[in-house]
PDB file of N, CA and C in Angstrom:
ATOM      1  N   UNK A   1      77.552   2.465  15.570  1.00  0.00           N
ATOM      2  CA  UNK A   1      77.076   3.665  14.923  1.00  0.00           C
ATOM      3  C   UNK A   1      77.833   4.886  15.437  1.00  0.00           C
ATOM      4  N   UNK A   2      77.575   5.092  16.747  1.00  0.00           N
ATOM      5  CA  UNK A   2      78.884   6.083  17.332  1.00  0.00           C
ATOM      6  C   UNK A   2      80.206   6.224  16.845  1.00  0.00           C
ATOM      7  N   UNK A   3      81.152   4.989  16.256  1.00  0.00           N
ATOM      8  CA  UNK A   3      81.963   4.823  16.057  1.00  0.00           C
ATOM      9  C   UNK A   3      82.435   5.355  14.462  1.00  0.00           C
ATOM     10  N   UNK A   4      81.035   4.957  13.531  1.00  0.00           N
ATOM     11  CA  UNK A   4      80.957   5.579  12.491  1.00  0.00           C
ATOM     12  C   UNK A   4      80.997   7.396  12.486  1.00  0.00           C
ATOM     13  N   UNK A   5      80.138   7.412  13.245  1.00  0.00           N
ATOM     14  CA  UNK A   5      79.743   9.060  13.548  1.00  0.00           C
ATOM     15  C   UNK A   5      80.919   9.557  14.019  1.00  0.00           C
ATOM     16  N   UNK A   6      81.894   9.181  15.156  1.00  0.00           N
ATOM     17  CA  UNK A   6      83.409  10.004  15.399  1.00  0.00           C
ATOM     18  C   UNK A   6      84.663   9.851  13.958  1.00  0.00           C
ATOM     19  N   UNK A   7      83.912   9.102  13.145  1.00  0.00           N
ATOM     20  CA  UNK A   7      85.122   8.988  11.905  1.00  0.00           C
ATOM     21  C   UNK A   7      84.746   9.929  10.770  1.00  0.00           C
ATOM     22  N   UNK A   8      83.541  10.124  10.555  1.00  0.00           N
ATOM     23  CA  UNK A   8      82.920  10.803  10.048  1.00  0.00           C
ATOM     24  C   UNK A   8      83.800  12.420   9.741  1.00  0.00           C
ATOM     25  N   UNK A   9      84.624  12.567   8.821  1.00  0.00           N
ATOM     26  CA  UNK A   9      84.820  14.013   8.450  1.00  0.00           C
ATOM     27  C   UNK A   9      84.007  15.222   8.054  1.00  0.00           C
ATOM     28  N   UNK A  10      83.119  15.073   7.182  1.00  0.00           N
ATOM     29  CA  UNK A  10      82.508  15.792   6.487  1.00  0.00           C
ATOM     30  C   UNK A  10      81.610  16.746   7.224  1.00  0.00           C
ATOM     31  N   UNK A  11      80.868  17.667   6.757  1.00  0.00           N
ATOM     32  CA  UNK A  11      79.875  18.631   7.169  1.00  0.00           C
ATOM     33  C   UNK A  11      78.582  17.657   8.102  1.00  0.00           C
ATOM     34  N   UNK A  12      78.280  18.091   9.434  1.00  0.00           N
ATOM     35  CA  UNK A  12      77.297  17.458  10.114  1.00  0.00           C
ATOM     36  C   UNK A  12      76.125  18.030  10.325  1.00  0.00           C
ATOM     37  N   UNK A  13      76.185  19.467   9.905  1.00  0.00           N
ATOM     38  CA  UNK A  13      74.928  19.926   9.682  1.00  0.00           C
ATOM     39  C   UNK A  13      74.582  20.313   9.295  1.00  0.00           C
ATOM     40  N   UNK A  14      72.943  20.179   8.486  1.00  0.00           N
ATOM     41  CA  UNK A  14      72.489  20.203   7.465  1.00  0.00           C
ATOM     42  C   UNK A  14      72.011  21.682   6.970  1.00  0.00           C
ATOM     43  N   UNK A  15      72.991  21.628   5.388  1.00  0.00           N
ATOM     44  CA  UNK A  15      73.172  23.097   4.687  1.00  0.00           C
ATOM     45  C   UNK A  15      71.552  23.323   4.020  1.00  0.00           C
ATOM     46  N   UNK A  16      71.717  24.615   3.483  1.00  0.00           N
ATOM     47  CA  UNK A  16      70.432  24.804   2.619  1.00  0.00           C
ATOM     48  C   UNK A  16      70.370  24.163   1.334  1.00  0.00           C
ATOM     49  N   UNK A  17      70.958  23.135   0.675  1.00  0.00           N
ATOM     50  CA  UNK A  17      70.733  22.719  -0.632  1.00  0.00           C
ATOM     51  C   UNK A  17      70.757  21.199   0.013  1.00  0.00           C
ATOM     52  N   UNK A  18      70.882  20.887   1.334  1.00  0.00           N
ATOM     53  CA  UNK A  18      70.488  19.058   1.353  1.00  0.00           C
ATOM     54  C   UNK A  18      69.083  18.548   1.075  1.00  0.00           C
ATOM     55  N   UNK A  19      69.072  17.607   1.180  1.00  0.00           N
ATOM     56  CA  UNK A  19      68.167  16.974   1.051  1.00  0.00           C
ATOM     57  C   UNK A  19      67.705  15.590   1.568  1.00  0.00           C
ATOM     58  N   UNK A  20      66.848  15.780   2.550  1.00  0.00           N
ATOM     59  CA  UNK A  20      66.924  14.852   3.365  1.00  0.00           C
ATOM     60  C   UNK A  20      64.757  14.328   3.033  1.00  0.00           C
ATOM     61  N   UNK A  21      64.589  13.062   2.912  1.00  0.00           N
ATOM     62  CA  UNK A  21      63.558  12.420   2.276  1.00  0.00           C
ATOM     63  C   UNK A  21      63.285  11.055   3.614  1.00  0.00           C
ATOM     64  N   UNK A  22      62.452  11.088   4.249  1.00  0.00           N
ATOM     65  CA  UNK A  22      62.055  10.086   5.700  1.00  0.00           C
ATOM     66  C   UNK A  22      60.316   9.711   5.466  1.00  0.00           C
ATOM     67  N   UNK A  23      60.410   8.261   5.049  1.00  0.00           N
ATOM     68  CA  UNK A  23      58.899   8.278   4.806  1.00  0.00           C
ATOM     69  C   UNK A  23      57.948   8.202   6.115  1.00  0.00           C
ATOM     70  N   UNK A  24      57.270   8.535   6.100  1.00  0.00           N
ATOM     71  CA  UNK A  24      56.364   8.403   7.071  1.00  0.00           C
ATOM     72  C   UNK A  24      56.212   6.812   7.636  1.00  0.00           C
ATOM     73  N   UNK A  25      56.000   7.047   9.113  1.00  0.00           N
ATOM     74  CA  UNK A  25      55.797   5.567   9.827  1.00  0.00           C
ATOM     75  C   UNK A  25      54.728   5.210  10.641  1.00  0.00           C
ATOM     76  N   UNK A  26      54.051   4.503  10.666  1.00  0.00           N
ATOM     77  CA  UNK A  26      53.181   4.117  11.869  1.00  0.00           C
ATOM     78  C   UNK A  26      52.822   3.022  12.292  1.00  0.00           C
ATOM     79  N   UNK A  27      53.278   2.475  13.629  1.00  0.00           N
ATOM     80  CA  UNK A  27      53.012   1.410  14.169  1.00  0.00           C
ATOM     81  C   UNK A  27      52.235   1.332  15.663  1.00  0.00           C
ATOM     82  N   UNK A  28      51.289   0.274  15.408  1.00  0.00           N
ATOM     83  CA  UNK A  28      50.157   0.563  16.720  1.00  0.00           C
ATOM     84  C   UNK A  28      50.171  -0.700  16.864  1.00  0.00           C
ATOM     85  N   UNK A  29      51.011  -1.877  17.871  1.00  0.00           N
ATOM     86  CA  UNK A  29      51.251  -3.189  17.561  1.00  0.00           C
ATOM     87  C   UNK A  29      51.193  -3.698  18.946  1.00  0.00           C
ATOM     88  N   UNK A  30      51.301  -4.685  19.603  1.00  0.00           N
ATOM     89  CA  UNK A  30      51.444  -5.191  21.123  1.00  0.00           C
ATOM     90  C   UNK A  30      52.334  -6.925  20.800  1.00  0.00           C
ATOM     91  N   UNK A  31      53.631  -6.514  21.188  1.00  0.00           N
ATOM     92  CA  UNK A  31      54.559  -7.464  21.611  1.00  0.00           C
ATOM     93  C   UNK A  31      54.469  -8.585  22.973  1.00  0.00           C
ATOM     94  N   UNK A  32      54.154  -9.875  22.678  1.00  0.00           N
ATOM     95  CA  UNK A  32      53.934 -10.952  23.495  1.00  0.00           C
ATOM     96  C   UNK A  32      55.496 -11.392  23.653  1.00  0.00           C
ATOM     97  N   UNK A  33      55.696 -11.170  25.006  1.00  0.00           N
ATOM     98  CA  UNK A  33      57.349 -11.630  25.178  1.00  0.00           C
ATOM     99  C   UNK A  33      57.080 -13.095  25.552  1.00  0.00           C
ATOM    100  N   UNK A  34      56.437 -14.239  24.718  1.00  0.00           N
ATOM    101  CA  UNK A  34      56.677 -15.761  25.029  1.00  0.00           C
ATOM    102  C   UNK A  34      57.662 -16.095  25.462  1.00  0.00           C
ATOM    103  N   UNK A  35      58.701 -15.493  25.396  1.00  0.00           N
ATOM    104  CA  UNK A  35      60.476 -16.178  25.721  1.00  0.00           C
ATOM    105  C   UNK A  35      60.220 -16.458  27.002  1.00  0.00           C
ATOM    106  N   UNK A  36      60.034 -15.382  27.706  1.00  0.00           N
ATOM    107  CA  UNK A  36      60.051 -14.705  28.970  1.00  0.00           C
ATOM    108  C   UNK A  36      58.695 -16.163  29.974  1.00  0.00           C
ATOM    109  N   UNK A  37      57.564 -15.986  29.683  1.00  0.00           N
ATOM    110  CA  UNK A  37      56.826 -16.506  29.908  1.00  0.00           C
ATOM    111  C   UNK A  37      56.998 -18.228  30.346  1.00  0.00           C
ATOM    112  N   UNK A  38      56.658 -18.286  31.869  1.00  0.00           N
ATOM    113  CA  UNK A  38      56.574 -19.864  31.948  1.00  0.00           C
ATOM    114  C   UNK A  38      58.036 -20.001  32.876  1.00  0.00           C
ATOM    115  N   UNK A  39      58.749 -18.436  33.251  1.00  0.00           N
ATOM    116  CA  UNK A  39      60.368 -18.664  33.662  1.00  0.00           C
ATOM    117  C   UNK A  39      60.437 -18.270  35.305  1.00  0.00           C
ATOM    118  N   UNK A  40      60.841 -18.921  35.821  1.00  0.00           N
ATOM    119  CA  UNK A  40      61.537 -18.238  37.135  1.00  0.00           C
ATOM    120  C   UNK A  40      62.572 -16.792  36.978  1.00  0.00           C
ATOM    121  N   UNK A  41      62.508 -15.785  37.471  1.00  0.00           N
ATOM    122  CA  UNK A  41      63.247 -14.607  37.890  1.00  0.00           C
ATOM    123  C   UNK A  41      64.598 -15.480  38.441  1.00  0.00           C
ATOM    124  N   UNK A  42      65.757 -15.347  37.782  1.00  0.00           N
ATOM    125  CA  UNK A  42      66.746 -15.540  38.200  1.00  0.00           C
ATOM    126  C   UNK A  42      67.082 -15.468  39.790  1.00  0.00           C
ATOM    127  N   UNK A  43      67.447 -16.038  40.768  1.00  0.00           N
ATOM    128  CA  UNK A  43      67.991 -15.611  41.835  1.00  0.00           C
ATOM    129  C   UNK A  43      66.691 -15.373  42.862  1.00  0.00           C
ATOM    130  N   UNK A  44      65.520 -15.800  42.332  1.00  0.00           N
ATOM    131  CA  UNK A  44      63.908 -15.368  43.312  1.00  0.00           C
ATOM    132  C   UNK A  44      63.576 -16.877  43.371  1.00  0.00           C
ATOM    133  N   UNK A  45      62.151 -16.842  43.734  1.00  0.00           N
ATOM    134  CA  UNK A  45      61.035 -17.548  43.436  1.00  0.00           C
ATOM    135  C   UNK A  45      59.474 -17.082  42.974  1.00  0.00           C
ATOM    136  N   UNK A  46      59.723 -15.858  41.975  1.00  0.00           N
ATOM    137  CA  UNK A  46      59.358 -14.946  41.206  1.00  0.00           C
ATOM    138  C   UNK A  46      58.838 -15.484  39.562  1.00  0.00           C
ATOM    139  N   UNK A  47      57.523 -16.057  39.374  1.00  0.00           N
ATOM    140  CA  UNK A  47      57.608 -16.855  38.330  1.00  0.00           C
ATOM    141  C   UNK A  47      56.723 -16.261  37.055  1.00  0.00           C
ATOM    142  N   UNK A  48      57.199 -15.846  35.944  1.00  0.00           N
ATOM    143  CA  UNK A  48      56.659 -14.658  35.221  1.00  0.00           C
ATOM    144  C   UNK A  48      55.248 -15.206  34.139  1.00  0.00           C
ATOM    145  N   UNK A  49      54.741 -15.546  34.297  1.00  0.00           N
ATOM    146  CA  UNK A  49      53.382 -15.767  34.114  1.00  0.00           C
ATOM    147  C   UNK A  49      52.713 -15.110  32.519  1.00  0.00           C
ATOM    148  N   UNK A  50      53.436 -13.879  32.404  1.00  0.00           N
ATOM    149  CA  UNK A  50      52.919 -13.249  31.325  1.00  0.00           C
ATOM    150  C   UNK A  50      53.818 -11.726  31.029  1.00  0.00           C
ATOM    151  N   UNK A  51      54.107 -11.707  29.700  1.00  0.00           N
ATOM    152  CA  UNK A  51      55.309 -10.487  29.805  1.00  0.00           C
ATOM    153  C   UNK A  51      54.342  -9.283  28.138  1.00  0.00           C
ATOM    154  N   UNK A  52      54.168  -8.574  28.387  1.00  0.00           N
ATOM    155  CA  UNK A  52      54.007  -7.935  26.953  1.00  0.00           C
ATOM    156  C   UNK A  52      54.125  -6.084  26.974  1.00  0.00           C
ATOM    157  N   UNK A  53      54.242  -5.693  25.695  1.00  0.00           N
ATOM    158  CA  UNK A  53      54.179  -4.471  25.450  1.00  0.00           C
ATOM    159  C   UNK A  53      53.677  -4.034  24.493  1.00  0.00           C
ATOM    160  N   UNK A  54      52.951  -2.885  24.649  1.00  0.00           N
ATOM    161  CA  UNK A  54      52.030  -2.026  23.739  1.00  0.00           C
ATOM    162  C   UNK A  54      52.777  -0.939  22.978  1.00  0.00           C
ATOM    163  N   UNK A  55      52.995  -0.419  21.383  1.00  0.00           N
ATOM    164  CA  UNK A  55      53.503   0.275  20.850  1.00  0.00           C
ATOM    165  C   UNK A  55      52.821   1.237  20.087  1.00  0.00           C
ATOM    166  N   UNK A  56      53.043   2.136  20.132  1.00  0.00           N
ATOM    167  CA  UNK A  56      52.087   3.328  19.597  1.00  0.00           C
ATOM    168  C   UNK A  56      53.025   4.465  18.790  1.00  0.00           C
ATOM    169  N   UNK A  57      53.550   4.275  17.812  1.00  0.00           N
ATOM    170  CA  UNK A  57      54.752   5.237  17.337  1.00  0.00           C
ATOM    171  C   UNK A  57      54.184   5.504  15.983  1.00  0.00           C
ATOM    172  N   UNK A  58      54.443   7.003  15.783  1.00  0.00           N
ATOM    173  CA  UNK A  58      54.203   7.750  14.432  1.00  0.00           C
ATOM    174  C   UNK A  58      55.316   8.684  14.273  1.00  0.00           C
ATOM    175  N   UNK A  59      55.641   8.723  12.847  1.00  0.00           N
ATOM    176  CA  UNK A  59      56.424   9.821  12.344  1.00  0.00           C
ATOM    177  C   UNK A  59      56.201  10.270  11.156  1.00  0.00           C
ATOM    178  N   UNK A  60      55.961  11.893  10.967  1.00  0.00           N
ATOM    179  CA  UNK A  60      55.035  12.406   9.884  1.00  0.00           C
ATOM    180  C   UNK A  60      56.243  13.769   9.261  1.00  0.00           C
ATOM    181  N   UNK A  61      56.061  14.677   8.801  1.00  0.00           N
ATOM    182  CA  UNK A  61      56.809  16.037   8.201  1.00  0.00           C
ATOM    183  C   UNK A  61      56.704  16.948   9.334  1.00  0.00           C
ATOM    184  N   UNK A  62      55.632  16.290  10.474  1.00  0.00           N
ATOM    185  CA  UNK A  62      55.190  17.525  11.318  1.00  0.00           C
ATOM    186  C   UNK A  62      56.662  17.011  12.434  1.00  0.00           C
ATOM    187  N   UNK A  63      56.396  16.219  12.874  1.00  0.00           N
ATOM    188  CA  UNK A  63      57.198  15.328  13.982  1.00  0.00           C
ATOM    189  C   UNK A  63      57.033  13.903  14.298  1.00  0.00           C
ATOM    190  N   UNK A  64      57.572  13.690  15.437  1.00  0.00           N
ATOM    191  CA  UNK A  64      56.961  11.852  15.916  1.00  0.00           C
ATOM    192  C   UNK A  64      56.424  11.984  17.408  1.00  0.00           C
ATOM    193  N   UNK A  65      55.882  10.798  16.955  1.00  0.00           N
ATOM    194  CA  UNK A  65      55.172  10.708  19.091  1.00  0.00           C
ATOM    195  C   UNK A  65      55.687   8.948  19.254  1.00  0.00           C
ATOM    196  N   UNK A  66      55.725   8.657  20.580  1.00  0.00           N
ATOM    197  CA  UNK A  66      55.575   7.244  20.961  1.00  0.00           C
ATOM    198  C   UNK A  66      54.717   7.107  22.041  1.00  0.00           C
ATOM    199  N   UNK A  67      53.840   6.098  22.063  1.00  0.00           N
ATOM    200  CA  UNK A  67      53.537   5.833  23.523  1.00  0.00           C
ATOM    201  C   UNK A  67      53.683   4.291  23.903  1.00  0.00           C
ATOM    202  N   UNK A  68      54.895   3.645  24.953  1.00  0.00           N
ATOM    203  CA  UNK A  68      54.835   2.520  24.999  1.00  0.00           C
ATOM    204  C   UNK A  68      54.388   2.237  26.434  1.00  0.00           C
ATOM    205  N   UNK A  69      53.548   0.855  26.325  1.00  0.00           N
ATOM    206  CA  UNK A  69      53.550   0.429  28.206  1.00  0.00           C
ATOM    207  C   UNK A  69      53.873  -0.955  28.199  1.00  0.00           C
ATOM    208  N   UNK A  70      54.617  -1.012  28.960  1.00  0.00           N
ATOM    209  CA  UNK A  70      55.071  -2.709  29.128  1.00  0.00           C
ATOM    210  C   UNK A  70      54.124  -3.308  30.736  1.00  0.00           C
ATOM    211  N   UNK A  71      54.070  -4.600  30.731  1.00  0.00           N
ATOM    212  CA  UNK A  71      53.012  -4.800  31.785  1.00  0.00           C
ATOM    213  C   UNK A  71      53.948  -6.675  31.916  1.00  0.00           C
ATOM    214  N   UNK A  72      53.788  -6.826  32.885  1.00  0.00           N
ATOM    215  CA  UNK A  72      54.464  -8.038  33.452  1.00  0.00           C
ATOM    216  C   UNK A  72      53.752  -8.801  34.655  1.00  0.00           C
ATOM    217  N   UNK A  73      53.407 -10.127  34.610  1.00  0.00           N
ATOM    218  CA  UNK A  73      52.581 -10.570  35.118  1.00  0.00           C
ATOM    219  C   UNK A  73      53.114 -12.032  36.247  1.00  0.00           C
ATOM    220  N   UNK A  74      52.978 -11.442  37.200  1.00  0.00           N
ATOM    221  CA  UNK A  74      54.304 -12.561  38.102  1.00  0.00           C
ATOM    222  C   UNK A  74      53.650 -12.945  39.399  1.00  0.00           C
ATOM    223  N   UNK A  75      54.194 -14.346  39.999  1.00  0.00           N
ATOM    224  CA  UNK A  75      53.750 -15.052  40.635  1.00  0.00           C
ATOM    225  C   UNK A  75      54.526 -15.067  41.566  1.00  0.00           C
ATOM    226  N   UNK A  76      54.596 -15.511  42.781  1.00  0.00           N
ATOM    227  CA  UNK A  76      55.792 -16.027  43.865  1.00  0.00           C
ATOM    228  C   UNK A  76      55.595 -17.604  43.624  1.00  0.00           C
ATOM    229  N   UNK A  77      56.503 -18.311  43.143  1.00  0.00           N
ATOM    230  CA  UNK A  77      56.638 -19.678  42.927  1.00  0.00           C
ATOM    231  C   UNK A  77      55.873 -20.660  44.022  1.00  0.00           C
ATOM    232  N   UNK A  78      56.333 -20.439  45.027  1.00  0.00           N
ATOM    233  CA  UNK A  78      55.711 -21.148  46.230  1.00  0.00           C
ATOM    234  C   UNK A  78      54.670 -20.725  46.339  1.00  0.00           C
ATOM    235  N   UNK A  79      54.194 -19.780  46.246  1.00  0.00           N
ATOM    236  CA  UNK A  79      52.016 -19.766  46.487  1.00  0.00           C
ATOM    237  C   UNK A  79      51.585 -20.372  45.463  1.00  0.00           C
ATOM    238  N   UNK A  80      52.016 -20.409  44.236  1.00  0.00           N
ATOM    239  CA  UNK A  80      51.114 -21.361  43.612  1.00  0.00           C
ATOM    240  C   UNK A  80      51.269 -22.486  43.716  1.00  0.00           C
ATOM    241  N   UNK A  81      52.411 -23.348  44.439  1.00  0.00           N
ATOM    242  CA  UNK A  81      51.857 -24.633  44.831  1.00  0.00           C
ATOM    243  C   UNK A  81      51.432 -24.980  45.629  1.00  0.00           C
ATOM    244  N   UNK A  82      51.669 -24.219  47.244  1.00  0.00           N
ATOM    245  CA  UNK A  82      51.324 -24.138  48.513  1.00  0.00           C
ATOM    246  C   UNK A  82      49.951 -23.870  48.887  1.00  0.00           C
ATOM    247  N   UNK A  83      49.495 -22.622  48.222  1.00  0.00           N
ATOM    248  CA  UNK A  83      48.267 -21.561  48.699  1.00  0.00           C
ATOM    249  C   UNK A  83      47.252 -21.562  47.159  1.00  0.00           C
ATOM    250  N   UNK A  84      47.528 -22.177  46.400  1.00  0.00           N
ATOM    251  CA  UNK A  84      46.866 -22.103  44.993  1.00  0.00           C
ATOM    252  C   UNK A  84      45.370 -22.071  45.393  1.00  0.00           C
ATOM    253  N   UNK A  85      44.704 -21.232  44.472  1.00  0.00           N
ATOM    254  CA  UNK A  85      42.992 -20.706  44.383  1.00  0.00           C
ATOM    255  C   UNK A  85      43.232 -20.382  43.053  1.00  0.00           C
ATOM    256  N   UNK A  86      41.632 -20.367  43.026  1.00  0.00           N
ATOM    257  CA  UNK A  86      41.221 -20.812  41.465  1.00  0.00           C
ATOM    258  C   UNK A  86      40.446 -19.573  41.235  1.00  0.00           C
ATOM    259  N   UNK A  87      40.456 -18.581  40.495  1.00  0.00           N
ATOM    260  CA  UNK A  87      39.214 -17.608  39.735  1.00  0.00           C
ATOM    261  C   UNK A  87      38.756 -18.095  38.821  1.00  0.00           C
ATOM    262  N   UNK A  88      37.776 -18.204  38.473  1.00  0.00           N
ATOM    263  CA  UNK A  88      37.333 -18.610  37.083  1.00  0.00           C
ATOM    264  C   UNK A  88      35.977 -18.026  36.689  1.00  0.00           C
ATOM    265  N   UNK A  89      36.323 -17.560  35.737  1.00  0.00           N
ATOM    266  CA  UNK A  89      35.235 -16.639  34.978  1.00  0.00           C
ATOM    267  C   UNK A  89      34.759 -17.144  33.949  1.00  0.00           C
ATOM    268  N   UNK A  90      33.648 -17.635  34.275  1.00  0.00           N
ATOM    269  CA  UNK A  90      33.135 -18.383  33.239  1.00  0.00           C
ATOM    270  C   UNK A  90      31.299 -18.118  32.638  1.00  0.00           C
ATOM    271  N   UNK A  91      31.388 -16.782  33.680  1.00  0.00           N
ATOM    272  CA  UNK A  91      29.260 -16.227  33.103  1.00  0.00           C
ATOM    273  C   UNK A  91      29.641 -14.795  33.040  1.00  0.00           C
ATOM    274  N   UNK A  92      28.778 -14.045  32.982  1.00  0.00           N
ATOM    275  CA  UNK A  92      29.073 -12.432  32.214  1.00  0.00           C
ATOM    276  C   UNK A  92      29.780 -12.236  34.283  1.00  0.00           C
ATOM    277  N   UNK A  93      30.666 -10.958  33.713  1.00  0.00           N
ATOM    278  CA  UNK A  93      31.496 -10.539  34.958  1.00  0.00           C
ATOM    279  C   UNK A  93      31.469  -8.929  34.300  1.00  0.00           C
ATOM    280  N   UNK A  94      32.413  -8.150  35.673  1.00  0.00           N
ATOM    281  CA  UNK A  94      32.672  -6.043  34.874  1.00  0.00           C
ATOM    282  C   UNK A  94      33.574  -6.654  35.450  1.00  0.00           C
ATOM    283  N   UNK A  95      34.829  -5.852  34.519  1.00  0.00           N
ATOM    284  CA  UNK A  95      36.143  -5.576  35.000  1.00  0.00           C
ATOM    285  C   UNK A  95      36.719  -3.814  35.267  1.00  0.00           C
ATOM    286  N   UNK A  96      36.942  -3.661  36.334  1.00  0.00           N
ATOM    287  CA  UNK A  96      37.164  -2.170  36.513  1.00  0.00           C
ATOM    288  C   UNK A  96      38.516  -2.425  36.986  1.00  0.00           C
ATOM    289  N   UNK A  97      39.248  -1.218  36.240  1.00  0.00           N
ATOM    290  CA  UNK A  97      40.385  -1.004  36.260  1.00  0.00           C
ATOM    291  C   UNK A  97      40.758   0.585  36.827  1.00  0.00           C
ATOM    292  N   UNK A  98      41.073   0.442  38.211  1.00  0.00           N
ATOM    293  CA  UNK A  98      41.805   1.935  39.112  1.00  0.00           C
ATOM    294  C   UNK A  98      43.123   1.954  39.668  1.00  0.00           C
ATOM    295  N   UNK A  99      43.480   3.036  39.711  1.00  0.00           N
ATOM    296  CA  UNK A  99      44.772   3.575  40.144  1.00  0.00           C
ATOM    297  C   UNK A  99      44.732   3.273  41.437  1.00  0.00           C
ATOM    298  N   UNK A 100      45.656   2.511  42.202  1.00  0.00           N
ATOM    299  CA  UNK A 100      45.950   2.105  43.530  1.00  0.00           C
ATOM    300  C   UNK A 100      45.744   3.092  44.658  1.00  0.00           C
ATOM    301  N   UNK A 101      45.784   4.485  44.396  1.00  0.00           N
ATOM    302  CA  UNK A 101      45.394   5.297  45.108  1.00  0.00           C
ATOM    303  C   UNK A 101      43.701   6.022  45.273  1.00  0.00           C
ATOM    304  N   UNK A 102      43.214   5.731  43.709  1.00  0.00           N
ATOM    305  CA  UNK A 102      41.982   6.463  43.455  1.00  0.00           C
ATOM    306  C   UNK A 102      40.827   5.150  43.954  1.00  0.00           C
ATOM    307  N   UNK A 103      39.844   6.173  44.570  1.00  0.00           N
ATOM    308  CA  UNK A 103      38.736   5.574  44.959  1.00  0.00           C
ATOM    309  C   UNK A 103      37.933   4.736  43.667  1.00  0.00           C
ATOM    310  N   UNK A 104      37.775   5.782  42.032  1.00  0.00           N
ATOM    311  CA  UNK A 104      36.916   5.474  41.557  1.00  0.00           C
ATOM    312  C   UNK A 104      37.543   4.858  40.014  1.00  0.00           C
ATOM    313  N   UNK A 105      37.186   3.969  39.647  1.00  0.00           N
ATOM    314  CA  UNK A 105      37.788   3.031  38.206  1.00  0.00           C
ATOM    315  C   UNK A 105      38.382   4.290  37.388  1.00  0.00           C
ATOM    316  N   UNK A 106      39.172   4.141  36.582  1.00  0.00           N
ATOM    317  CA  UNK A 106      39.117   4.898  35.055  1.00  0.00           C
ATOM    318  C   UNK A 106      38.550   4.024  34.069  1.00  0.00           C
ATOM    319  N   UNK A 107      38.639   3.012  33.969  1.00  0.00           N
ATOM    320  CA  UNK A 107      37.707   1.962  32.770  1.00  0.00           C
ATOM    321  C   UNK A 107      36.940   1.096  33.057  1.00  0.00           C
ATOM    322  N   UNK A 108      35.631   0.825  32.816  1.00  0.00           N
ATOM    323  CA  UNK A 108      34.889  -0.081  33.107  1.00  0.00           C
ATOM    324  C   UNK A 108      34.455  -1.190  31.580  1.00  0.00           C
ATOM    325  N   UNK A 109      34.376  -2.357  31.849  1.00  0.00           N
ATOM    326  CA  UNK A 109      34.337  -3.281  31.136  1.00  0.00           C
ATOM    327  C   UNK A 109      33.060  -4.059  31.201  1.00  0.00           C
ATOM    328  N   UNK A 110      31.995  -4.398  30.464  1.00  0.00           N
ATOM    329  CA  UNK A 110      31.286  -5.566  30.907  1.00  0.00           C
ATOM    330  C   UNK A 110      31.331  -6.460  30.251  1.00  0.00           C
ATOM    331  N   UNK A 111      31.284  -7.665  30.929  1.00  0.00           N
ATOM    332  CA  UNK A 111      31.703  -8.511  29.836  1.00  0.00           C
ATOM    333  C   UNK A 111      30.576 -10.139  29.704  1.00  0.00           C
ATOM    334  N   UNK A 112      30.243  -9.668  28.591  1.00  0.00           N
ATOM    335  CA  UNK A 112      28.786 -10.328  28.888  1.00  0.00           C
ATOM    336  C   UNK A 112      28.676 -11.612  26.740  1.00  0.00           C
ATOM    337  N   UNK A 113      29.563 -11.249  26.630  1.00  0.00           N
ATOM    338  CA  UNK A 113      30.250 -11.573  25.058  1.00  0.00           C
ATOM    339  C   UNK A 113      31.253 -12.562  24.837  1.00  0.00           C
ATOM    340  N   UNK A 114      31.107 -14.072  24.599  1.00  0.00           N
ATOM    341  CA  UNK A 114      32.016 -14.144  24.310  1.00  0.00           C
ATOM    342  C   UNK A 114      32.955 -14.390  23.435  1.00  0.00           C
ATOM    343  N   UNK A 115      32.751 -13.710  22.395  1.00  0.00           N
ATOM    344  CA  UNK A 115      33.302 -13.127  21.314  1.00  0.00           C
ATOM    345  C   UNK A 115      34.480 -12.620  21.316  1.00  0.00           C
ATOM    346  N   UNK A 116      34.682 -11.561  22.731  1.00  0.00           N
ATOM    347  CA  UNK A 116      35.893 -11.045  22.813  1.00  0.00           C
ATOM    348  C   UNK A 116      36.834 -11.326  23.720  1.00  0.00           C
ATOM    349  N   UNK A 117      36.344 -12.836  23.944  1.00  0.00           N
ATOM    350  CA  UNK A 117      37.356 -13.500  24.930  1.00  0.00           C
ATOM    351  C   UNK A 117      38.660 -14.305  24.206  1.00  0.00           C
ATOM    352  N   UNK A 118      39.619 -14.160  24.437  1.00  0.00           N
ATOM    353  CA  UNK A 118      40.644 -15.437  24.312  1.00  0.00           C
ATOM    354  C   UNK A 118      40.903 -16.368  25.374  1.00  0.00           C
ATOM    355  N   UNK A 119      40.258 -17.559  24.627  1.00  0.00           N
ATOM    356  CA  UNK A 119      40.251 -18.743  25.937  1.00  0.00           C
ATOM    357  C   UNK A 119      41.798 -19.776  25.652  1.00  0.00           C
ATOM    358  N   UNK A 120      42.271 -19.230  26.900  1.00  0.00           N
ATOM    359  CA  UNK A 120      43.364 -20.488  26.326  1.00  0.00           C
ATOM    360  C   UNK A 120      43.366 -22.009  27.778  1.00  0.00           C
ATOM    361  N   UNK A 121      43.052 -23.140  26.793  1.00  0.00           N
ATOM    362  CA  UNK A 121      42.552 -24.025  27.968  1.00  0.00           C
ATOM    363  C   UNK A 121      43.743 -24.737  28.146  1.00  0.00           C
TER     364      UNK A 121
END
């Protein structure tokens, strides 16, 4: 594309009679990186357990926003065969979720439903 854009002769910025037409976009989606999942970290014993990202992008006449978070879920290879323990949640549980520094949650969860579980056995 760069390459197009330095060959490019013509006028690059836009006069008062253009016309430029961008439909509106919105995507609010969460990407499961399966590839990734189930792999050793090259060169570790770093074993990636779970890979995904959250997408939040709009574009309107006003402007655009994005908000993305990617989250990665990893093991040291050798504790799970060496040191392996079991959690298992299997009767109502709260899940609170805090900032490593803050004393007090920002989200609390109860989870007493299971409706909104995905069980994968």
């Amino acid at each position: 594309m760069l390459e197009k854009s330095f060959k490019y002769n013509g006028e690059k910025e836009c006069q008062e009679y253009d016309t430029i037409k961008i439909p509106f976009i919105k995507v609010n989606d969460e990407i499961n990186y399966d590839e990734l999942c189930g792999r050793c970290i090259k060169n570790s014993k770093i074993y990636i357990g779970q890979a995904l990202q959250t997408v939040d992008f709009e574009l309107t006449n006003y402007g655009g926003s994005v908000i993305s978070e990617a989250a990665i879920q990893t093991y040291r290879s050798t504790s799970i065969l060496e040191n392996s323990r079991k959690f298992i949640f299997n009767t109502d549980f709260l899940l609170y979720i805090k900032e490593y520094d803050k004393q007090k949650p920002y989200f609390a969860l109860k989870v007493d439903n299971i409706d909104i579980l995905e069980i994968d056995n």
